[in-house]
Protein backbone atom coordinates (compact mmCIF):
# COMPACT_ATOMS: atom_id res chain seq x y z
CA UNK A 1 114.87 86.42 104.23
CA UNK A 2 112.05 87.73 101.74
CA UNK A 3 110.38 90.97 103.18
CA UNK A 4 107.59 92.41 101.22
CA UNK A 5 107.01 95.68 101.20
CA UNK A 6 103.34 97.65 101.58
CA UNK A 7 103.13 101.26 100.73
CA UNK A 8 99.62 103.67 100.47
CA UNK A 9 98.64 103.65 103.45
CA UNK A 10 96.82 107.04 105.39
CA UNK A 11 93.47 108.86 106.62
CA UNK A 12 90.69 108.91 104.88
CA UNK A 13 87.41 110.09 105.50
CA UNK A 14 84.40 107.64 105.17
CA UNK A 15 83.40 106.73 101.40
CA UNK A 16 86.41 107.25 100.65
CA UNK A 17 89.29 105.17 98.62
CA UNK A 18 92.76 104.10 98.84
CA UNK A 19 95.53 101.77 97.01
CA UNK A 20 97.54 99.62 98.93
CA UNK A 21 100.41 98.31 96.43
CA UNK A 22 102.85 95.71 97.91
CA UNK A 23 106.34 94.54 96.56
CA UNK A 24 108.35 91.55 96.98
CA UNK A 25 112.19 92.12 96.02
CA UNK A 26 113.85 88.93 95.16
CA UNK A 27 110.29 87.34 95.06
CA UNK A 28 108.21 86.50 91.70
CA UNK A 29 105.05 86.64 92.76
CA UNK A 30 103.50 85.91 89.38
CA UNK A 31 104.42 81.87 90.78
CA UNK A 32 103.31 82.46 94.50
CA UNK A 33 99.49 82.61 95.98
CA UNK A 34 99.38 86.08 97.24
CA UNK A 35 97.15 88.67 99.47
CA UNK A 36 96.15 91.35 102.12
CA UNK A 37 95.30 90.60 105.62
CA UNK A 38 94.33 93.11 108.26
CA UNK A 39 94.55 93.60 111.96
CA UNK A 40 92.62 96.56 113.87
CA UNK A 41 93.93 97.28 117.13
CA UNK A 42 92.86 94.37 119.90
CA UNK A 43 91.48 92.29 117.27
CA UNK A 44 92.97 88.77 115.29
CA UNK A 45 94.12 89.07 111.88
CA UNK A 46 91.54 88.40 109.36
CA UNK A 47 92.15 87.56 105.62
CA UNK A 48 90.84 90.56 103.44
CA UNK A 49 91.48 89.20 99.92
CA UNK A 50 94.09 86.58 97.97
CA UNK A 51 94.90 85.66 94.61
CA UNK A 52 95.54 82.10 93.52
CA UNK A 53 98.94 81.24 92.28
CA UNK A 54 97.40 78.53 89.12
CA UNK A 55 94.49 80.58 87.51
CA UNK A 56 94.28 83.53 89.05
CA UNK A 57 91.33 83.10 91.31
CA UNK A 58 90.46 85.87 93.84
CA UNK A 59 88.60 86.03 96.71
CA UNK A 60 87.28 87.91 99.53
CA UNK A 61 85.92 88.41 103.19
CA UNK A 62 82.54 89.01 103.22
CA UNK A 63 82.83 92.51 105.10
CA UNK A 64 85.06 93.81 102.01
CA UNK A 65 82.94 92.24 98.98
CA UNK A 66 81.72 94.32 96.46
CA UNK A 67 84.06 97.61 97.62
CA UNK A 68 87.58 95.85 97.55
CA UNK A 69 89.23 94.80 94.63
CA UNK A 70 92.59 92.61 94.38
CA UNK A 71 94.79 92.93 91.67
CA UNK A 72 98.56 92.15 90.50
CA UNK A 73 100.99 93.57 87.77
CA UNK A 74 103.10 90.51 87.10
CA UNK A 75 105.54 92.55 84.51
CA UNK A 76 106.09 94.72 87.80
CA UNK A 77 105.89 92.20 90.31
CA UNK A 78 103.58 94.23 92.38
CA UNK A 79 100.35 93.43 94.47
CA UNK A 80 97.48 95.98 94.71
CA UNK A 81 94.09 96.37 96.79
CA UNK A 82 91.74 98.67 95.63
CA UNK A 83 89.68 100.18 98.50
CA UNK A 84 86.55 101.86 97.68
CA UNK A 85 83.45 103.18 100.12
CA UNK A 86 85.33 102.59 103.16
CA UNK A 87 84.15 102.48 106.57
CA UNK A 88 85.39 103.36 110.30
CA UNK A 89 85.38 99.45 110.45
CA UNK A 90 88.26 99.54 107.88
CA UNK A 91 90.76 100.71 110.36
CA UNK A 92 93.53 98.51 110.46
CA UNK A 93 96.95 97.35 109.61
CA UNK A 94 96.59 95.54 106.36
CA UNK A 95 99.81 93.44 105.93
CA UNK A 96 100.76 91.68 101.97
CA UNK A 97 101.84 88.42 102.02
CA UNK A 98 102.76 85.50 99.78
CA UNK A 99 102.58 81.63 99.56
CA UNK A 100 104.75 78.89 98.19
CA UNK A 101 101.62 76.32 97.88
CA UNK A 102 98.26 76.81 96.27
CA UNK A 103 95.95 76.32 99.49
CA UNK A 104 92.29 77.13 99.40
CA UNK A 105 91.68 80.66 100.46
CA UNK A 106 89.89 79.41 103.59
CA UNK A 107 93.10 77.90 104.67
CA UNK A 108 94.65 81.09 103.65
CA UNK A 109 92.81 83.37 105.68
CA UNK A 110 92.83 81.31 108.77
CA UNK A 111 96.80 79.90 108.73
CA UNK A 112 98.00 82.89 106.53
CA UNK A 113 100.97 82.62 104.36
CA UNK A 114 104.61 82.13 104.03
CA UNK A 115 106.04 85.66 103.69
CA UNK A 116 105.01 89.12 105.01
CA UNK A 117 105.28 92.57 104.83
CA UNK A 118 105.41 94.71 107.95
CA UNK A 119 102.21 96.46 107.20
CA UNK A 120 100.57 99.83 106.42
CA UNK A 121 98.86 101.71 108.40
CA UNK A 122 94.82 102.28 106.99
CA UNK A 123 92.84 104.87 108.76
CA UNK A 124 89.11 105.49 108.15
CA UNK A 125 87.64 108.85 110.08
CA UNK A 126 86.30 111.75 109.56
């Protein structure tokens, strides 16, 4: 069963920034639609960001736009999210993940994906 993997997770104060990087042994993710999702503690997932899997498209919840930014190293087969001016609001699991088919990111962030990581643990407060 493919298990990706999230690391870079911690506290940090408001403004602050973290990197999330994800990994996906056995799992080229240069051919799979891939991104973060989040869950704060009594609250639904929500999509945070994805990358398509044909041209490279990204995209992103409005309540992240502008501070986030999605990236991936395809020689390294890694999957990063660049967190910048975060906010209390930020709190959350953020889980990678990875899809097969090349949905719409709408679909994406609503269904979710095909594989997942177990998450990492982001914590915004001062």
């Amino acid at each position: 069963q493919v298990q990706l993997v999230e690391s870079g997770g911690g506290l940090v104060q408001p403004g602050g920034s973290l990197r999330l990087s994800c990994t996906a042994p056995g799992l080229a993710l240069d051919f799979y639609a891939i991104g973060w999702f989040r869950q704060a503690a009594g609250k639904k997932r929500e999509g945070v960001s994805c990358i398509s899997s044909t041209d490279g498209s990204t995209y992103y919840a409005d309540s992240v736009k502008g501070r986030f930014t999605i990236s991936r190293d395809n020689a390294n087969n890694m999957l990063y999210l660049h967190m910048n001016s975060l906010k209390p609001e930020d709190t959350a699991v953020y889980y990678c993940a990875a899809d097969r088919n090349n949905y719409s990111h709408n679909y994406y962030f609503v269904m979710g994906m095909d594989y997942w990581g177990k998450g990492t643990l982001v914590t915004v407060s001062s």
